[in-house]
Protein backbone atom coordinates (compact mmCIF):
# COMPACT_ATOMS: atom_id res chain seq x y z
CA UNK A 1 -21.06 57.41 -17.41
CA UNK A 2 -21.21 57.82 -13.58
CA UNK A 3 -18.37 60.85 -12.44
CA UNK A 4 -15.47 59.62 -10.97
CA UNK A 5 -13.48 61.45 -8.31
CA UNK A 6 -9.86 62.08 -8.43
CA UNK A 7 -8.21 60.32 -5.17
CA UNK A 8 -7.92 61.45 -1.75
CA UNK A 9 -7.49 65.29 -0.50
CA UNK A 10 -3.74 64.97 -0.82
CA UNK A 11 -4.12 64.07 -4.69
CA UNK A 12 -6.21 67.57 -5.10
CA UNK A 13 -3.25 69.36 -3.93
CA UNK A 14 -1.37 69.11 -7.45
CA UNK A 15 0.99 71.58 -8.14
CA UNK A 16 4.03 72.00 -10.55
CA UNK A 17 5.80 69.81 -7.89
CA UNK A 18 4.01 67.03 -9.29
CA UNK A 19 4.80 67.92 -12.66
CA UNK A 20 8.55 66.89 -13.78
CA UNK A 21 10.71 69.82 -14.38
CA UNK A 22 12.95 67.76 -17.30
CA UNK A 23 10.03 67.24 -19.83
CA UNK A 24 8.34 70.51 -18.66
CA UNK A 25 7.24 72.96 -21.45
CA UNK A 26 9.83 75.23 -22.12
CA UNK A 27 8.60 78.58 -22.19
CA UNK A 28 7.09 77.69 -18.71
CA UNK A 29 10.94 78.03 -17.42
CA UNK A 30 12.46 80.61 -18.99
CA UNK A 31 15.23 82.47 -16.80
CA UNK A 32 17.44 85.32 -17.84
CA UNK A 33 20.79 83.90 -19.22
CA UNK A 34 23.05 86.39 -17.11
CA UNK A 35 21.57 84.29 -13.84
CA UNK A 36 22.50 80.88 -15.07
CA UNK A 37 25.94 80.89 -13.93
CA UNK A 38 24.64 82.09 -10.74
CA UNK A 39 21.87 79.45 -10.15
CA UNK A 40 25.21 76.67 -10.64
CA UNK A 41 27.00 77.96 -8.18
CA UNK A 42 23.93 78.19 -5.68
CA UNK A 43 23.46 82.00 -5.26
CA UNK A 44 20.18 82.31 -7.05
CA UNK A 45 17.84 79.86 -4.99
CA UNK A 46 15.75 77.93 -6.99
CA UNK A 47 12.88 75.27 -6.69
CA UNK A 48 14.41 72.39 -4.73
CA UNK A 49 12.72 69.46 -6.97
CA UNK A 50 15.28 70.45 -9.59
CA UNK A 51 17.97 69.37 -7.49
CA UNK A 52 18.14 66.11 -9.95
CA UNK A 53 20.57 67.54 -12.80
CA UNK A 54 24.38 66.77 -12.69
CA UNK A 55 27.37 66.43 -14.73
CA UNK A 56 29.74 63.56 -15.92
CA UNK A 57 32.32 65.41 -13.43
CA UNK A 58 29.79 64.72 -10.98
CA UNK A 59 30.08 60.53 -11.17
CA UNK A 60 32.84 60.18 -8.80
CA UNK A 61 33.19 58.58 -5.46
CA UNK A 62 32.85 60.05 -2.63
CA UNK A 63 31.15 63.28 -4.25
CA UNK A 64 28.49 64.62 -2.05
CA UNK A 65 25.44 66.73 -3.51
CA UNK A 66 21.84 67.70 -2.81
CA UNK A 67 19.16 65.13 -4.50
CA UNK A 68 15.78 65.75 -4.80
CA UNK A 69 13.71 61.67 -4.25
CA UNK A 70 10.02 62.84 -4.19
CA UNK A 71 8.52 62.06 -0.54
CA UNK A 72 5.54 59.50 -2.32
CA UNK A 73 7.71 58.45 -4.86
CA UNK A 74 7.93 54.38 -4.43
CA UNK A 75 5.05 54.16 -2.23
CA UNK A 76 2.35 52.18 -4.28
CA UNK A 77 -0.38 53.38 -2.21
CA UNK A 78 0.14 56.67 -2.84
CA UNK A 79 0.49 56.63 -6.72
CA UNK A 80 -2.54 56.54 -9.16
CA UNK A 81 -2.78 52.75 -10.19
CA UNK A 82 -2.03 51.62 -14.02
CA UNK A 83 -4.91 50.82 -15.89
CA UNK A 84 -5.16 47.68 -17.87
CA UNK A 85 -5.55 48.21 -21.75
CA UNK A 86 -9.09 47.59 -21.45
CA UNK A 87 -9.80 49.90 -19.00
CA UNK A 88 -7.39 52.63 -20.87
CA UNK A 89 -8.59 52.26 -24.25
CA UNK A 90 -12.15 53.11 -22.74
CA UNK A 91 -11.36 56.69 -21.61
CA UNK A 92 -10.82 58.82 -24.00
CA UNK A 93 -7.22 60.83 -24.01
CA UNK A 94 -7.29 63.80 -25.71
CA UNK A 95 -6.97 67.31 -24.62
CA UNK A 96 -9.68 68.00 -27.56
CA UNK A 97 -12.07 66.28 -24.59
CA UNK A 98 -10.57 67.42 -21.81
CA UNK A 99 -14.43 69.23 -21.03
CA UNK A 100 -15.64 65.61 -21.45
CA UNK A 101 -12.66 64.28 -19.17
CA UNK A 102 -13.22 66.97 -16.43
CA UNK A 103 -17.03 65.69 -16.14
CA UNK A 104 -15.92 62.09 -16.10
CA UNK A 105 -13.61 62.55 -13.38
CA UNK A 106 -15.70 64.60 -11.39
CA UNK A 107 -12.93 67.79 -11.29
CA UNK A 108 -13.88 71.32 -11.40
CA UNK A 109 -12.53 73.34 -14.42
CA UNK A 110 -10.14 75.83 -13.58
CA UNK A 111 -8.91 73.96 -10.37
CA UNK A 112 -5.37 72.56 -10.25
CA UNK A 113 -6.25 68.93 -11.25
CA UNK A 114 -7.46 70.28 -14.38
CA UNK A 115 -4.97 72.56 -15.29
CA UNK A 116 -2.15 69.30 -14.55
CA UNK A 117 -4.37 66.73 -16.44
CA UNK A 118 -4.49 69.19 -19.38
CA UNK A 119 -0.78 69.88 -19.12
CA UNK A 120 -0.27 65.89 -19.93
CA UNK A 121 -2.83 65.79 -22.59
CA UNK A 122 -1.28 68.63 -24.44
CA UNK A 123 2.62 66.83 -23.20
CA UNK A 124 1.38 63.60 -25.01
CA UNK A 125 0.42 65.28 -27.95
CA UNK A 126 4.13 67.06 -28.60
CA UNK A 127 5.95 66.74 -31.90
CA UNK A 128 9.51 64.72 -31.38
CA UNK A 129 12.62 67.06 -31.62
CA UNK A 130 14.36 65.43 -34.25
CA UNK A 131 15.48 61.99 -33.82
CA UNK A 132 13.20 61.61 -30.70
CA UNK A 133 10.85 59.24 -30.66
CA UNK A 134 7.73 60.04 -27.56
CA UNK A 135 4.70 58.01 -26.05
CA UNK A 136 2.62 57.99 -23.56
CA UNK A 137 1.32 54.98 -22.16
CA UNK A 138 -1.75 54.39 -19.85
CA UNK A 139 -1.16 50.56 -19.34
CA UNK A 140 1.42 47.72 -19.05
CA UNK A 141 0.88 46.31 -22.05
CA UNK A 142 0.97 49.51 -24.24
CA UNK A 143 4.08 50.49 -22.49
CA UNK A 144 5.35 47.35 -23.18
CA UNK A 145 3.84 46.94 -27.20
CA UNK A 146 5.71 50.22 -27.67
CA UNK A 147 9.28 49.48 -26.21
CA UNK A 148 8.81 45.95 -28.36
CA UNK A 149 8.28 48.33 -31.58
CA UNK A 150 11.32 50.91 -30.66
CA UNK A 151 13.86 48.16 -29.47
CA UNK A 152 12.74 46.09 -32.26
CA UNK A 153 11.14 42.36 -32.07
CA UNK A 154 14.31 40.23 -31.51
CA UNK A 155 15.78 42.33 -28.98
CA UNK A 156 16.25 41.68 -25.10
CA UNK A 157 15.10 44.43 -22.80
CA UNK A 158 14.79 45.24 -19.30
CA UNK A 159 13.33 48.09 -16.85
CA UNK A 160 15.34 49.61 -14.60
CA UNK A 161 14.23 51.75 -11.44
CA UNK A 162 15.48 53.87 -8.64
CA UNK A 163 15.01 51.79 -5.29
CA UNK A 164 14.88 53.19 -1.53
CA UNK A 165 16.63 50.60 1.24
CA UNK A 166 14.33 49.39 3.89
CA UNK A 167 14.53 51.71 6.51
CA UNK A 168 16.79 54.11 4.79
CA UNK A 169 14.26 56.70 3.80
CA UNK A 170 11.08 57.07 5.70
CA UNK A 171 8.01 58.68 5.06
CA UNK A 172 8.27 62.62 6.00
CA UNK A 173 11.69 62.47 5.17
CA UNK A 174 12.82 65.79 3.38
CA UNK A 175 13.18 64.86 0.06
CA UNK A 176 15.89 67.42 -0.48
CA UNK A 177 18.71 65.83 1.32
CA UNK A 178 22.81 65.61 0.84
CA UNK A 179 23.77 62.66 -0.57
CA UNK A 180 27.25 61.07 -1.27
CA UNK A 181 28.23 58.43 -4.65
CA UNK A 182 30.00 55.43 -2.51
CA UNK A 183 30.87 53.30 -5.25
CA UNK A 184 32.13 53.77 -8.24
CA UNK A 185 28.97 54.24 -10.68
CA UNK A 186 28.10 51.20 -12.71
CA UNK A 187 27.55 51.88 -16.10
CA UNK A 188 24.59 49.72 -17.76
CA UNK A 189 25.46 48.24 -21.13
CA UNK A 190 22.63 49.36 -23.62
CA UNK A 191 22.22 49.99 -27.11
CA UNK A 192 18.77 52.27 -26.52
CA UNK A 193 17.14 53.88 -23.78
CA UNK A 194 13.44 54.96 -23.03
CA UNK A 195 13.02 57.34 -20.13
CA UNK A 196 9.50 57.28 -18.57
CA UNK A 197 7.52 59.95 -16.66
CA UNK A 198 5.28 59.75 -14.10
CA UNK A 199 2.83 62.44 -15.24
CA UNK A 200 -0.15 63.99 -12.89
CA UNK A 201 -3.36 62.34 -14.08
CA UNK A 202 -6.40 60.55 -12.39
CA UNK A 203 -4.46 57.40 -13.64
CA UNK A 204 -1.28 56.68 -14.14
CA UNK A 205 0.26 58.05 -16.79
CA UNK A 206 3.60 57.60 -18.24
CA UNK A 207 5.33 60.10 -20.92
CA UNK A 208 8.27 58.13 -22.36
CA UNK A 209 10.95 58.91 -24.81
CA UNK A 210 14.13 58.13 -26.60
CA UNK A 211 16.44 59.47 -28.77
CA UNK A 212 18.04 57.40 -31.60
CA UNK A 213 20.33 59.74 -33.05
CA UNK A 214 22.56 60.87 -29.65
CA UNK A 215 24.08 58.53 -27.02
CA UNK A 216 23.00 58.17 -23.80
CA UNK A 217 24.24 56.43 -20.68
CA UNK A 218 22.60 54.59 -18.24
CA UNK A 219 24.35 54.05 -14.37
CA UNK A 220 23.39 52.62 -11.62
CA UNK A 221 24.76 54.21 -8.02
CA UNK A 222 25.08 54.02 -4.62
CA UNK A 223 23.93 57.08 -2.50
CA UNK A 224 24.43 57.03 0.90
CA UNK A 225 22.75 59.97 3.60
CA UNK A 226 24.04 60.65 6.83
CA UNK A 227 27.59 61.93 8.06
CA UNK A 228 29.88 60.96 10.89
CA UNK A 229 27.65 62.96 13.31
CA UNK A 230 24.69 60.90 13.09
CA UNK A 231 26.13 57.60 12.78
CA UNK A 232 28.07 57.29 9.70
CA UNK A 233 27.28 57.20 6.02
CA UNK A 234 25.04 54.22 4.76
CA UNK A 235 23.86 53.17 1.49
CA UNK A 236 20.06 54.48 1.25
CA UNK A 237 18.95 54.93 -1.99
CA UNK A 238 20.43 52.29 -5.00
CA UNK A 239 19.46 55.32 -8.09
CA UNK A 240 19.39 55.22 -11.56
CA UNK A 241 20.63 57.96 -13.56
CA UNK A 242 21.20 58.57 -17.17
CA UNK A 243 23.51 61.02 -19.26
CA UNK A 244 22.67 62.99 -22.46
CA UNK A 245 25.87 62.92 -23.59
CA UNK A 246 24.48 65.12 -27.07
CA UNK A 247 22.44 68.34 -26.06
CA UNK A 248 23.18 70.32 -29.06
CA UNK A 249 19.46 69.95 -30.41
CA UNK A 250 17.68 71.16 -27.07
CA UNK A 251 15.89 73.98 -26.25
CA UNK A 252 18.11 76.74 -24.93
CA UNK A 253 16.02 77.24 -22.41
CA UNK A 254 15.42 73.99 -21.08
CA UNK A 255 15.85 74.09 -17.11
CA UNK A 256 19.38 71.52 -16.79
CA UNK A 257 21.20 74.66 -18.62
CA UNK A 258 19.48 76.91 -15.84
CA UNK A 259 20.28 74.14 -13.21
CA UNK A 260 23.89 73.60 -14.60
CA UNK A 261 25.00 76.71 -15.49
CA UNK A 262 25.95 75.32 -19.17
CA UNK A 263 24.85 75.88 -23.14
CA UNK A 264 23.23 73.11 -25.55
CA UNK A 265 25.46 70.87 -26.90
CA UNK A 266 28.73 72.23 -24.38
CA UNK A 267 28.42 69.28 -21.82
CA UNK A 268 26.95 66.36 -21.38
CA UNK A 269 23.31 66.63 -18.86
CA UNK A 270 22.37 63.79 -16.52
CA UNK A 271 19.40 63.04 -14.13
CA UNK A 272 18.89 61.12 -11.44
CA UNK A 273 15.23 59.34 -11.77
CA UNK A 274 12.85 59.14 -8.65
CA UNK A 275 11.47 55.63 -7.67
CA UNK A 276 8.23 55.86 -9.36
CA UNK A 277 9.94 56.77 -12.80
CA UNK A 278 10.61 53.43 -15.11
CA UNK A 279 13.67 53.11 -17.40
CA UNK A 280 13.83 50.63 -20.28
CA UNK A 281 16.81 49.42 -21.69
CA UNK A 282 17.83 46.81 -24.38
CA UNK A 283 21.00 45.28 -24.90
């Protein structure tokens, strides 16, 4: 097969930035426990993309914290476009080819593309924790064929997503910025959840999962930027967020305890998710 090359100059500049911190391998964020209290309480600085972790305290009006909306996150022509099945199921995905892959693609080994694409290969190919159920999907319609089989056949689902107002938030916008709840949170009624993760990849790639066995809450809330200095607070960004309300079986050292400042299975964790990030949920 003819090589294929990877995007535009600003695609070869993957980092971990691109990578997302929640579903990151573990032992890549390991932190001493004696500094997690003191990355809560913000005197241990720490990488501003993880500025997406809250609490249930958190979900109250009128609270004002620092949220972390990826700058090309919502902008279709700056995300890798979804395959269709056809296309997918002609590529192979395995980090067993990933030599193959590299070749295909037309991307060095060694380089930073091809340490991220085999970062998702090896994501994708993760045992569950226990009663976790994980995908990946490379198209619509096997994103879809798998949310039929975990929802079951007879049940009515939807996909829910973080959106950015017109106008609101512009491109080269910091994506770090303070942002305040101004309406109550709406909680979503749903009996499952899949979460699903842009991942960096020539394509798009999604990494979904769900957990069966612990609850998990789904809101939908307003965030307004802005203060009374520049003209007020406005709605800009309508997010979606969900709650883990049972951590007990996580890693210890999975980054929201680092981010939070709290244990496994102590306090609920919740996310916001950034535009280009889907969210499934049946009813």
């Amino acid at each position: 097969m003819a090589g294929r090359h990877w995007g535009s100059d600003d695609d070869r500049e993957t980092d971990r930035h691109n990578i997302p911190d929640q579903i990151m391998d573990n032992h890549v964020l390991l932190q001493k426990p004696k500094q997690e209290s003191l990355v809560a309480h913000g005197k241990v600085p720490i990488d501003p993309a993880l500025n997406v972790f809250f609490t249930l305290d958190d979900l109250r009006v009128g609270k004002r914290m620092p949220i972390y909306f990826p700058s090309k996150s919502g902008d279709p022509s700056k995300s890798p476009r979804l395959l269709t099945r056809e296309q997918s199921d002609s590529i192979p995905f395995s980090s067993a080819q990933l030599s193959h892959l590299l070749s295909f693609f037309s991307i060095p080994e060694g380089s930073s593309q091809a340490k991220a694409m085999e970062y998702t290969l090896k994501q994708c190919e993760l045992e569950p924790i226990a009663g976790e159920t994980r995908f990946c999907a490379a198209s619509l319609e096997s994103m879809l064929d798998s949310a039929r089989e975990l929802f079951g056949p007879k049940a009515q689902f939807r996909v829910l997503t973080t959106t950015y107002l017109p106008s609101k938030k512009k491109a080269g916008d910091d994506p770090l910025q303070n942002y305040t709840i101004l309406q109550a949170p709406q909680q979503i009624d749903a009996t499952r959840v899949i979460g699903c993760h842009t991942m960096p990849y020539p394509y798009a790639v999604f990494y979904c999962h769900s957990q069966a066995q612990s609850e998990n809450r789904v809101y939908q809330i307003s965030l307004g930027s802005g203060s009374r200095e520049d003209g007020g607070v406005e709605t800009s960004v309508e997010a979606v967020a969900v709650c883990h309300m049972d951590t007990t079986l996580w890693d210890r050292d999975h980054v929201s305890f680092r981010v939070l400042g709290v244990e496994p299975g102590r306090s609920p964790v919740c996310h916001f998710f950034p535009a280009d990030n889907l969210v499934w949920v049946a009813s």
